[in-house]
N, C-alpha and C. Protein backbone atom coordinates (compact mmCIF):
# COMPACT_ATOMS: atom_id res chain seq x y z
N UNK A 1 0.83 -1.18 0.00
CA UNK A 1 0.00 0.00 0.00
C UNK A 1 0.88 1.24 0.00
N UNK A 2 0.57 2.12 -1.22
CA UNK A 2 1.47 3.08 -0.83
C UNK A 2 0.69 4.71 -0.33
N UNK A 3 1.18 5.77 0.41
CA UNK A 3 0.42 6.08 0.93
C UNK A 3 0.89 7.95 -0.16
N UNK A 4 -0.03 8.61 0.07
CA UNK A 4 0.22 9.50 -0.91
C UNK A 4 0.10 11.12 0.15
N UNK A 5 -0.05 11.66 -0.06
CA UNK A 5 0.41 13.16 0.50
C UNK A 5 -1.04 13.15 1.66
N UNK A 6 -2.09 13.10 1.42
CA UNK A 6 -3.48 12.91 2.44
C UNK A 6 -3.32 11.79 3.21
N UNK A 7 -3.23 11.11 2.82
CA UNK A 7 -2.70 9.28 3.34
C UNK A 7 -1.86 9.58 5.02
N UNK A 8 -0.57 10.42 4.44
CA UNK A 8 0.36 10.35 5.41
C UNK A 8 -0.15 11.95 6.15
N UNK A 9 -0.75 12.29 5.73
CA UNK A 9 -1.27 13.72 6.71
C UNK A 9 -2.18 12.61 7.59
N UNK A 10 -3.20 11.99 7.27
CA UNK A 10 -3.98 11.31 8.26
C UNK A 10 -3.20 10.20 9.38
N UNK A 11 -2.64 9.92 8.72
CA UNK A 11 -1.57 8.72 9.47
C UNK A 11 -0.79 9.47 10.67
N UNK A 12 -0.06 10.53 10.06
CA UNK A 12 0.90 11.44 11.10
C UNK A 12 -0.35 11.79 12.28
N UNK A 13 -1.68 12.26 11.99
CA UNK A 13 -2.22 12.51 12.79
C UNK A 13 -3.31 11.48 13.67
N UNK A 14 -3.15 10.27 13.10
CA UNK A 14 -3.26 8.91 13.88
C UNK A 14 -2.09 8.71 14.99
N UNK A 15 -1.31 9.00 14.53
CA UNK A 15 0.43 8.59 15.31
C UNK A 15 -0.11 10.01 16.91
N UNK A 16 -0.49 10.78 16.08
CA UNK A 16 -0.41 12.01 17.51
C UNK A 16 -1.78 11.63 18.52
N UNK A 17 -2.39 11.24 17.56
CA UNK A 17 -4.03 10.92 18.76
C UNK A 17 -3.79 9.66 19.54
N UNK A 18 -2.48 8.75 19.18
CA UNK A 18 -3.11 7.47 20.00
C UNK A 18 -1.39 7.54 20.80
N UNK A 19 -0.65 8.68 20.48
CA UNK A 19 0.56 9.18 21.16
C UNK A 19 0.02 10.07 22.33
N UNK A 20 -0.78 10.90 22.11
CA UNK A 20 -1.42 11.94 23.41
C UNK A 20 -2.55 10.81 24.40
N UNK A 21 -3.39 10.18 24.11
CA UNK A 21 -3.94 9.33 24.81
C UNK A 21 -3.63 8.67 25.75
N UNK A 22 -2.15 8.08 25.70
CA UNK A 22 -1.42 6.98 26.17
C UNK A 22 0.02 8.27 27.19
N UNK A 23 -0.24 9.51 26.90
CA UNK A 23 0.77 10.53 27.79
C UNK A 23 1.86 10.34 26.66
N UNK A 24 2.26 10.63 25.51
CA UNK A 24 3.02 10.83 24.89
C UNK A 24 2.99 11.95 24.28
N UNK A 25 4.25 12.48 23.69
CA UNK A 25 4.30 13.56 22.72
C UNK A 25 4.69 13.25 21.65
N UNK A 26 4.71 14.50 20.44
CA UNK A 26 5.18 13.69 19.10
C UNK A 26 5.83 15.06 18.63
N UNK A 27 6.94 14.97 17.85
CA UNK A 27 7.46 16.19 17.09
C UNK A 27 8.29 15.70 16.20
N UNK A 28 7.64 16.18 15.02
CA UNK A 28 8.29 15.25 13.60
C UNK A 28 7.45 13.67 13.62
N UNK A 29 8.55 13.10 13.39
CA UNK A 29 8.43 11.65 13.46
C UNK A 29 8.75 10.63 14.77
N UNK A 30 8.74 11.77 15.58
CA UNK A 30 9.35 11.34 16.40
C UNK A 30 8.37 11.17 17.77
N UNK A 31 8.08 10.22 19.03
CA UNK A 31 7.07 10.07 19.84
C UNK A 31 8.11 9.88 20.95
N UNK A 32 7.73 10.62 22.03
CA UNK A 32 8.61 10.55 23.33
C UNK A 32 7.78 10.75 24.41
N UNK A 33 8.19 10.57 25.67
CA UNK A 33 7.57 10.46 27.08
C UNK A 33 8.86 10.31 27.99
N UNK A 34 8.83 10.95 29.23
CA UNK A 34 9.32 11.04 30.37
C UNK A 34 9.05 9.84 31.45
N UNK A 35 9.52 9.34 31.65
CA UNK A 35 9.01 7.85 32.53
C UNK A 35 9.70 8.04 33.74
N UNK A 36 9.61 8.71 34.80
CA UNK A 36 10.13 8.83 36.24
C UNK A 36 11.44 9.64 35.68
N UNK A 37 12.84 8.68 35.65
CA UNK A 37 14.03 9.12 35.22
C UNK A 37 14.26 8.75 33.70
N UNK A 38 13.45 8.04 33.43
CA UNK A 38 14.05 7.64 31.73
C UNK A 38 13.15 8.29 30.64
N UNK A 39 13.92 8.75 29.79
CA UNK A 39 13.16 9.40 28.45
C UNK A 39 13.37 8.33 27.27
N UNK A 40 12.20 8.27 27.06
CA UNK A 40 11.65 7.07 25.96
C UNK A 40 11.39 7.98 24.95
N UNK A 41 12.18 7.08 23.68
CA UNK A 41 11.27 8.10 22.55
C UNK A 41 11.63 7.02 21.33
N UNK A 42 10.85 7.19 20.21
CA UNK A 42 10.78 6.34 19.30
C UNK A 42 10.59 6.98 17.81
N UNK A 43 11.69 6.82 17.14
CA UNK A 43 11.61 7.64 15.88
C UNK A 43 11.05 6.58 14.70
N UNK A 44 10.61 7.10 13.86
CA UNK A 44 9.66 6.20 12.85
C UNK A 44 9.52 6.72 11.54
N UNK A 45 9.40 6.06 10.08
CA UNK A 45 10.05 6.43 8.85
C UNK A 45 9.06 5.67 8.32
N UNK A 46 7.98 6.39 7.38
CA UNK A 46 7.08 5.48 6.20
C UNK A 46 7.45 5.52 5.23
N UNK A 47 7.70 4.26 4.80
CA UNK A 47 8.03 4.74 3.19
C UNK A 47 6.44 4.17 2.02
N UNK A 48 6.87 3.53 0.66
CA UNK A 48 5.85 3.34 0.35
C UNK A 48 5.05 2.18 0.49
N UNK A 49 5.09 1.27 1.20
CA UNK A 49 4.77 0.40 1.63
C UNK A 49 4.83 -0.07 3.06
N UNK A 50 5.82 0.73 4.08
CA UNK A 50 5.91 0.18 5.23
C UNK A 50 6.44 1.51 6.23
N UNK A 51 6.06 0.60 7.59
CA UNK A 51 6.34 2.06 8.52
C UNK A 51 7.95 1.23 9.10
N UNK A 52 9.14 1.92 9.47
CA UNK A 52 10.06 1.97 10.09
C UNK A 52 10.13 2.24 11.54
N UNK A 53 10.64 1.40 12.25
CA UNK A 53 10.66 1.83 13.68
C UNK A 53 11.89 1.33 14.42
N UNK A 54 12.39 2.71 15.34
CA UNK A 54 13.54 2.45 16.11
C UNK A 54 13.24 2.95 17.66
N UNK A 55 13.22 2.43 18.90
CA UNK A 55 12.37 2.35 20.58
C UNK A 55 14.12 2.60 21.19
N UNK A 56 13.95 4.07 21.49
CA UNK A 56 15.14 3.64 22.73
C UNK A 56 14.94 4.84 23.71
N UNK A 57 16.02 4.17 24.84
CA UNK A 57 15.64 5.10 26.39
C UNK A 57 17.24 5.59 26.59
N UNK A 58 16.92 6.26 27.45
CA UNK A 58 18.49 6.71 28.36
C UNK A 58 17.96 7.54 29.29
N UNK A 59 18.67 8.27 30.29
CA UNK A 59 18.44 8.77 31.42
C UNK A 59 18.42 10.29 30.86
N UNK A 60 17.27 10.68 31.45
CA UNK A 60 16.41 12.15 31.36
C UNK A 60 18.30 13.12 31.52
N UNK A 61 18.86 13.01 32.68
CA UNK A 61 20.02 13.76 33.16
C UNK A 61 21.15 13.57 31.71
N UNK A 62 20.87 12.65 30.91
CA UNK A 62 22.22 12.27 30.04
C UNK A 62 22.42 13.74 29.00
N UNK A 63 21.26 14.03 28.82
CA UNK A 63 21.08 15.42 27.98
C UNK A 63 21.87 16.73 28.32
N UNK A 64 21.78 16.90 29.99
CA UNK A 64 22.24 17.88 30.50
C UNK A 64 23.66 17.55 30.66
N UNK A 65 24.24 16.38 31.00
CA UNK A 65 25.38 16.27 31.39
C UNK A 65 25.95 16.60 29.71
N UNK A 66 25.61 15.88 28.74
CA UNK A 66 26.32 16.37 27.62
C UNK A 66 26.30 17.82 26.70
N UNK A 67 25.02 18.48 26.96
CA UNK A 67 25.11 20.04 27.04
C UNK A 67 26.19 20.41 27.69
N UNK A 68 26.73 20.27 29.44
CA UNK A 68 27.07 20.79 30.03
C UNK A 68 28.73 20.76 29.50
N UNK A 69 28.95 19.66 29.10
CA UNK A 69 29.94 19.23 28.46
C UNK A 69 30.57 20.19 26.94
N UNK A 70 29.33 20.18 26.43
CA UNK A 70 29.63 20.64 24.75
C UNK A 70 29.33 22.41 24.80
N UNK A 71 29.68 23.01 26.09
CA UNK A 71 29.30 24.08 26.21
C UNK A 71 28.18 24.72 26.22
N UNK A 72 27.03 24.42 26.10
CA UNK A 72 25.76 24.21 25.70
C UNK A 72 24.93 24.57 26.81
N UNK A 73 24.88 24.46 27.85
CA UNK A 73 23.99 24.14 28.79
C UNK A 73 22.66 25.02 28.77
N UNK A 74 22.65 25.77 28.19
CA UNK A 74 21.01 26.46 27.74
C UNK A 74 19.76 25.30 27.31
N UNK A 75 20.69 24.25 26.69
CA UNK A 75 19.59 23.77 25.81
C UNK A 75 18.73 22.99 26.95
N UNK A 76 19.56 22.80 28.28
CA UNK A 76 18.63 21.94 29.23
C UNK A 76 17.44 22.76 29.63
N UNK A 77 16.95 24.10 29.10
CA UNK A 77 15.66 24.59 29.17
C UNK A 77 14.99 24.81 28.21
N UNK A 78 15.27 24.02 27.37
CA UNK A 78 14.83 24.16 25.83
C UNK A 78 13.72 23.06 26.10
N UNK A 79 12.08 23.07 25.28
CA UNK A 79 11.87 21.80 25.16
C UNK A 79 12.25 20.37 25.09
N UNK A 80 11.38 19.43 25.19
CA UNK A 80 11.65 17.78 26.30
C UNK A 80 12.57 17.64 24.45
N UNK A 81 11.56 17.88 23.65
CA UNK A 81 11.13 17.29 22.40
C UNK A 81 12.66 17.63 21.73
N UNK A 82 13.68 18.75 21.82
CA UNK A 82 15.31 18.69 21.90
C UNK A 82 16.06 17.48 22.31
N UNK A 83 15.84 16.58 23.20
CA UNK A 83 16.17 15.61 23.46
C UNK A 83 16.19 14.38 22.93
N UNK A 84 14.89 14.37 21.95
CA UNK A 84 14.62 13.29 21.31
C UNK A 84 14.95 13.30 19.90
N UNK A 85 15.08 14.79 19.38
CA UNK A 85 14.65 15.31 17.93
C UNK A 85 15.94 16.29 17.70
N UNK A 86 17.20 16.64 18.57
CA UNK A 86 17.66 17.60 18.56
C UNK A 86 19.33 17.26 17.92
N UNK A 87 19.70 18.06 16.84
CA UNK A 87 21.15 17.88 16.39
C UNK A 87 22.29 17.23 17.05
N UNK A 88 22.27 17.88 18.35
CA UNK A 88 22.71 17.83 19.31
C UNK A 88 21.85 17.32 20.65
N UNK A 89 22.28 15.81 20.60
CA UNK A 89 21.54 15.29 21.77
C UNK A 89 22.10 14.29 22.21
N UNK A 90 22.09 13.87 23.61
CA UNK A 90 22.79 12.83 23.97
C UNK A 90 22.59 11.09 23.64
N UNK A 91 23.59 10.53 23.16
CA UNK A 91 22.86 8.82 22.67
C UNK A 91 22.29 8.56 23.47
N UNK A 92 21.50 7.24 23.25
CA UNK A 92 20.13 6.36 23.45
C UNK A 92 20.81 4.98 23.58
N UNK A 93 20.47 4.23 24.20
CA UNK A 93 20.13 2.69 23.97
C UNK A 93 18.98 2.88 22.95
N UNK A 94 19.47 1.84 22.31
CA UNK A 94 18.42 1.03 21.24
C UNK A 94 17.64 -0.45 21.55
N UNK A 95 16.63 -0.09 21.85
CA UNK A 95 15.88 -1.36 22.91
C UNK A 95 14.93 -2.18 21.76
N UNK A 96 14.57 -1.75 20.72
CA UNK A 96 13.83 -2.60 19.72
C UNK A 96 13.85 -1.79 18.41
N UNK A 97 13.73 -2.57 17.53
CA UNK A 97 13.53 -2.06 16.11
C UNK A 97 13.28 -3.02 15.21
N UNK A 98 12.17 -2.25 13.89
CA UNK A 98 11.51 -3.44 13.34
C UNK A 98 10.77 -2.65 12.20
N UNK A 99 10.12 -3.24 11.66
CA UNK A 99 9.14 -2.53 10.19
C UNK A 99 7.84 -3.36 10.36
N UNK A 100 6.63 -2.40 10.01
CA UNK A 100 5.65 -3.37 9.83
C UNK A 100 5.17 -3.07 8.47
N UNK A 101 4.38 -3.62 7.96
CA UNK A 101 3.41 -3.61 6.67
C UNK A 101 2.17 -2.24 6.99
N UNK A 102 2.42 -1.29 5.93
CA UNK A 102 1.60 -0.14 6.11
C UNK A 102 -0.19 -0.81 5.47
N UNK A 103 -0.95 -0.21 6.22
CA UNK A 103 -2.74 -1.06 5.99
C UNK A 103 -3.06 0.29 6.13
N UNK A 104 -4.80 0.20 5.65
CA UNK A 104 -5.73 1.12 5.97
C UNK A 104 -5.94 1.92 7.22
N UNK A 105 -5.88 0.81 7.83
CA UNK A 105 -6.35 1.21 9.54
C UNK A 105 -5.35 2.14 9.64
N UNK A 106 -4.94 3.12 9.81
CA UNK A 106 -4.17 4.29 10.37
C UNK A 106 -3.80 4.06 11.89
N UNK A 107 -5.42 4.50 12.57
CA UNK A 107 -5.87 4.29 13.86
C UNK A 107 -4.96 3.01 15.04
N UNK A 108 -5.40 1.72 14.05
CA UNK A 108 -4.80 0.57 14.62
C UNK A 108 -3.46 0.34 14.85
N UNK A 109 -2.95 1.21 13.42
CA UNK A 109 -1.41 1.01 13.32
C UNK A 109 -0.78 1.54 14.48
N UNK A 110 -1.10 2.92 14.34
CA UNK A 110 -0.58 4.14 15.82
C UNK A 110 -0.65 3.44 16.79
N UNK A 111 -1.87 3.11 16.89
CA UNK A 111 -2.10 2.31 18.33
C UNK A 111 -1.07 1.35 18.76
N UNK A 112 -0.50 0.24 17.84
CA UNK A 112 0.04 -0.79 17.83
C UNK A 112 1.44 -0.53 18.25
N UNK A 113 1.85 0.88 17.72
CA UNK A 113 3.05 1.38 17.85
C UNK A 113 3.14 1.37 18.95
N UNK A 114 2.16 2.73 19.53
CA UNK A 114 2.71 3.50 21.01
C UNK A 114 2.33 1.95 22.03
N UNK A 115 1.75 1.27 22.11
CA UNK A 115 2.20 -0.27 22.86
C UNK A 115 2.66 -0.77 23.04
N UNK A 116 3.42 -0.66 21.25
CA UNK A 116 4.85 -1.45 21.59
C UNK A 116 5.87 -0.82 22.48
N UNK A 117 5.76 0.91 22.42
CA UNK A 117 6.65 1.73 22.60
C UNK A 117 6.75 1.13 24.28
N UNK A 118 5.57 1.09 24.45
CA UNK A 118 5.31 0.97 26.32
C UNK A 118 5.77 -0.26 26.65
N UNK A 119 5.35 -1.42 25.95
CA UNK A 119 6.03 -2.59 26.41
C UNK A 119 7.10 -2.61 26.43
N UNK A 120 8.34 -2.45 25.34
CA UNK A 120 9.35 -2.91 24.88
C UNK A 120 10.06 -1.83 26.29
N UNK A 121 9.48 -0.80 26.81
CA UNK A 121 10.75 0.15 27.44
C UNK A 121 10.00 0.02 28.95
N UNK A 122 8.91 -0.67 29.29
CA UNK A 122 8.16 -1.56 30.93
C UNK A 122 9.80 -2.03 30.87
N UNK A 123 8.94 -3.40 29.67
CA UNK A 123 10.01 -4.63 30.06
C UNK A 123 11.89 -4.06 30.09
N UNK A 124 12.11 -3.35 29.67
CA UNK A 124 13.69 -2.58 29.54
C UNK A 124 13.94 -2.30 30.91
N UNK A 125 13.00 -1.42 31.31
CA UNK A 125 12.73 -1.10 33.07
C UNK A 125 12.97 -1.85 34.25
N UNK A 126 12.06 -2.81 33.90
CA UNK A 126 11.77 -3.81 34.56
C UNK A 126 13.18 -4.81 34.38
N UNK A 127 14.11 -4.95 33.77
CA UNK A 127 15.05 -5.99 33.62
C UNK A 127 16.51 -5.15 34.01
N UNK A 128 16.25 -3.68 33.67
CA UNK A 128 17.92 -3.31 33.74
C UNK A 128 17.72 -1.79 34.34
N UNK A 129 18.81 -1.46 34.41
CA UNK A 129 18.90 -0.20 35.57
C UNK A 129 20.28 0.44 34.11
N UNK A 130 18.99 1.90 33.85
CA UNK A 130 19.60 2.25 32.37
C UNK A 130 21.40 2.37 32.68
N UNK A 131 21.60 2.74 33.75
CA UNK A 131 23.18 3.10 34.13
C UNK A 131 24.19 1.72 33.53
N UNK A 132 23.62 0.87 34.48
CA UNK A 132 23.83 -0.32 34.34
C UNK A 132 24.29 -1.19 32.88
N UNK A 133 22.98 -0.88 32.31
CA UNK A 133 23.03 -1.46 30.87
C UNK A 133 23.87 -0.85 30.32
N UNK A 134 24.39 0.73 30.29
CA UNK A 134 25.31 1.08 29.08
C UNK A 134 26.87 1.02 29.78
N UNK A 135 27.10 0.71 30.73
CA UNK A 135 28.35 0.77 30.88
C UNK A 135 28.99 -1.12 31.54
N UNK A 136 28.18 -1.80 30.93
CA UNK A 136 27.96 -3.62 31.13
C UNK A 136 27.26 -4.10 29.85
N UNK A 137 26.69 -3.32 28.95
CA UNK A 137 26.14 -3.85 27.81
C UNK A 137 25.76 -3.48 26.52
N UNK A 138 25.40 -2.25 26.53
CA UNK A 138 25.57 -1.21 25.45
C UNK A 138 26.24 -1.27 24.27
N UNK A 139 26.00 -1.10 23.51
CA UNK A 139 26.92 -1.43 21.83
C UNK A 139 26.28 -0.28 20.71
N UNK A 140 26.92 0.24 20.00
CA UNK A 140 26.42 1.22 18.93
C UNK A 140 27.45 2.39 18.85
N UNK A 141 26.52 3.39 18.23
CA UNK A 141 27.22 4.39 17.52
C UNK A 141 27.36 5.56 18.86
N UNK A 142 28.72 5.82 19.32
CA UNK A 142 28.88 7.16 20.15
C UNK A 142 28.72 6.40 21.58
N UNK A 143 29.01 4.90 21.72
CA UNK A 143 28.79 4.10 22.99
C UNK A 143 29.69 4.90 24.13
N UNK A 144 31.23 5.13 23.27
CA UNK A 144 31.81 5.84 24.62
C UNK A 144 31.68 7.09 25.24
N UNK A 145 30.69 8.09 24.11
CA UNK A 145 29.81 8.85 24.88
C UNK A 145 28.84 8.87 25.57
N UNK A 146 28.38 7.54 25.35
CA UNK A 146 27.16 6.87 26.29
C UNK A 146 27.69 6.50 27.65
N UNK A 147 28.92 5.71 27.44
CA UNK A 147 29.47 5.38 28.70
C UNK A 147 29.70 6.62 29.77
N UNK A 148 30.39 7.23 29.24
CA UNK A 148 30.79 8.48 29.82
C UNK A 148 29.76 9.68 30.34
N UNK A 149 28.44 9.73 29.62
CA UNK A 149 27.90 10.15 30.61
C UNK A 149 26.61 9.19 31.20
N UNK A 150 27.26 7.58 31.61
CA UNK A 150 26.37 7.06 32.42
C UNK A 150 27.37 7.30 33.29
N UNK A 151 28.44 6.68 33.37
CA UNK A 151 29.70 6.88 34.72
C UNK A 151 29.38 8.04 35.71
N UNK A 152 29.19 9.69 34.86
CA UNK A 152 29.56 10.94 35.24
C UNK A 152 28.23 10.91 36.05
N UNK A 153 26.72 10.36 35.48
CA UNK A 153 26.05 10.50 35.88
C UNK A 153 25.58 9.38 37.21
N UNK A 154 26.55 8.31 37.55
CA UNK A 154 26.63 7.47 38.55
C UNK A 154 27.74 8.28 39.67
N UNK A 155 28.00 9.36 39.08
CA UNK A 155 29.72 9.72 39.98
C UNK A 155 30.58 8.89 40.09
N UNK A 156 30.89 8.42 38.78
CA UNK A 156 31.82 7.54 39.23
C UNK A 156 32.53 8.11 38.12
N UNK A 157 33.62 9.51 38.43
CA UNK A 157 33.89 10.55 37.38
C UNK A 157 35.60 9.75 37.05
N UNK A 158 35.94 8.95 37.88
CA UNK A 158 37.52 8.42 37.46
C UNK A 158 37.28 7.44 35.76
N UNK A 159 36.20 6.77 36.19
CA UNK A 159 35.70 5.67 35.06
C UNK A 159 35.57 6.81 33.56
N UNK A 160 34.97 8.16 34.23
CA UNK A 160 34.52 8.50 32.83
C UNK A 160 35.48 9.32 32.26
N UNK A 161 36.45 9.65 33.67
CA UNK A 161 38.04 9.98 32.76
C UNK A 161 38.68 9.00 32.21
N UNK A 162 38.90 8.10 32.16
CA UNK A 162 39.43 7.06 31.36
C UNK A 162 38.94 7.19 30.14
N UNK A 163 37.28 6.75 30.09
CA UNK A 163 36.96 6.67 29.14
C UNK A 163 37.43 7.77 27.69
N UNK A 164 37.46 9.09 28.64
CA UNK A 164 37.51 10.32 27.88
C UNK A 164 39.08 10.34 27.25
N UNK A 165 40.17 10.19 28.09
CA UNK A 165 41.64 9.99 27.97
C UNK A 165 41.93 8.35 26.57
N UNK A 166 40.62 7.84 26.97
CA UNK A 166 41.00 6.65 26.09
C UNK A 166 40.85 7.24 24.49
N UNK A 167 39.45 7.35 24.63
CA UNK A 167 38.95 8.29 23.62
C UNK A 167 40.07 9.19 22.69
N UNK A 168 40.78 9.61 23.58
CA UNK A 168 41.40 11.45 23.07
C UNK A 168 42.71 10.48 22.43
N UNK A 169 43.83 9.39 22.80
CA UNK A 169 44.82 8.58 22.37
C UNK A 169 44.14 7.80 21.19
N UNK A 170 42.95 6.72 21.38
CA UNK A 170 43.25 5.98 19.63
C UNK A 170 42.17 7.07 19.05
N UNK A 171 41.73 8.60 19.20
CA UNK A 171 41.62 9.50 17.99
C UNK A 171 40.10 9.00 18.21
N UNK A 172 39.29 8.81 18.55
CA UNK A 172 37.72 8.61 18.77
C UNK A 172 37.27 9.23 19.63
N UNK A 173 37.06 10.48 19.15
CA UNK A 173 36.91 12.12 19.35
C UNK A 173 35.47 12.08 19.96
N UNK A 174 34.53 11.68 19.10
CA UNK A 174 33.11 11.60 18.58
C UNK A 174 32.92 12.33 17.57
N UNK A 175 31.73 11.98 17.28
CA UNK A 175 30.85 13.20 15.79
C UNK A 175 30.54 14.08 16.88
N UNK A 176 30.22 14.58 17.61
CA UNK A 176 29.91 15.88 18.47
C UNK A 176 31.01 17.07 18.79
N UNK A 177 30.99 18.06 17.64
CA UNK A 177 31.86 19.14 17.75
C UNK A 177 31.21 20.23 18.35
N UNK A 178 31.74 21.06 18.84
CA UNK A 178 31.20 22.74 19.09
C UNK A 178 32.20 23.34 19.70
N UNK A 179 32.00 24.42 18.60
CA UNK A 179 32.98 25.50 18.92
C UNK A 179 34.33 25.01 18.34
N UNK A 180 34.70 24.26 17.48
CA UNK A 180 35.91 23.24 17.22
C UNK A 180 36.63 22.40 18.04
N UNK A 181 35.55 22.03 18.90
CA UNK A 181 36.16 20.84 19.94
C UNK A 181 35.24 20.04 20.17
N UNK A 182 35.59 18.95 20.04
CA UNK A 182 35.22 17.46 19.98
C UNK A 182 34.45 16.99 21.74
N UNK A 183 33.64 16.16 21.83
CA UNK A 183 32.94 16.16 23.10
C UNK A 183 34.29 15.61 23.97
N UNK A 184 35.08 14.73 23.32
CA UNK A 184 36.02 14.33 24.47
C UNK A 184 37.20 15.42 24.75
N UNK A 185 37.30 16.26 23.89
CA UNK A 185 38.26 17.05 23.65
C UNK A 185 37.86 18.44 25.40
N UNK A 186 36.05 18.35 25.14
CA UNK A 186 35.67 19.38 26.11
C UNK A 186 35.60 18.69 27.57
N UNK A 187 35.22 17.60 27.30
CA UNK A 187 35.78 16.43 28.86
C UNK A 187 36.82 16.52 29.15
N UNK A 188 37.64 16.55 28.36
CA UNK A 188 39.30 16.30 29.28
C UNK A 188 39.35 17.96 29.78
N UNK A 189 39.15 19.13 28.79
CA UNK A 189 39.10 20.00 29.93
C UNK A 189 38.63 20.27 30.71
N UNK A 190 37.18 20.31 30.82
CA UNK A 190 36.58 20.73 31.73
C UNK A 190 36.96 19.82 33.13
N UNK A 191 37.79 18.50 32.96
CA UNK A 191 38.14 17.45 34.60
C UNK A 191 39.05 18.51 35.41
């Protein structure tokens, strides 16, 4: 089924009615919620036949610590929806991802989503302690910026100097520049 310019205006606004129902927000493509300490958000891509989906969490504080880091720290009063949607934002665990087959039902689909969104990041909850998971299990893109501000954000600031010193020797800077300095580049000074 492919969906055409009305198609995906109705759909986007299926995604927001069964996203606000359930305490979610949506900006872009993107659906997020605040869960005690963890920010859940789930970015999503239709193409012509199918919807795209990627579910991940990290700790509400990971945002600020890496603002605070990249010189930035304004943006921690910027909208939630910066966090989820923003150039500059701190990595995520990636807790599920998948495609389904795009149908009529709009309604059903949304629905199906934001459920999954809730189950897949309960059960995440319920099994691991987000700190925990990224610095014992974690894998992906910008992990040792993940590490580094789960450590900083456990206080356990020796671990996340390493990390940062490790970083700065084999040259795995990160993609996060500002101001012409690299996120590890602004960690090692600011210790």
């Amino acid at each position: 089924m492919k969906l055409d310019k009305e198609q995906q205006k109705h759909f986007a606004e299926a995604i927001r009615n069964a996203s606000k129902k359930k305490g979610f927000k949506v900006k872009g493509c993107s659906i997020y919620v605040l869960e005690g300490n963890a920010f859940i958000h789930c970015d999503y891509f239709v193409d012509s036949q199918k919807m795209f989906y990627r579910i991940y969490i990290k700790n509400y504080e990971y945002d600020d610590i890496f603002w605070k880091v990249l010189q930035m720290p304004s943006n921690s009063k910027q909208a939630d929806s910066l966090r989820a949607v923003g150039a500059f934002k701190a990595p995520s665990i990636l807790i599920e991802k998948g495609e389904v087959e795009l149908t009529e039902n709009y309604e059903e689909l949304a629905e199906s989503l934001v459920e999954l969104i809730m189950e897949c990041s309960h059960d995440f909850m319920k099994n691991y302690d987000i700190d925990e998971y990224v610095v014992n299990n974690a894998e992906g893109m910008n992990i040792d910026i993940l590490k580094y501000l789960a450590y900083i954000h456990m206080n356990r600031v020796n671990e996340s100097q390493v990390i940062a010193e490790e970083a700065i020797k084999s040259g795995k800077v990160g993609s996060f520049k500002n101001e012409g300095k690299s996120f590890f580049e602004w960690a090692i000074m600011a210790e």
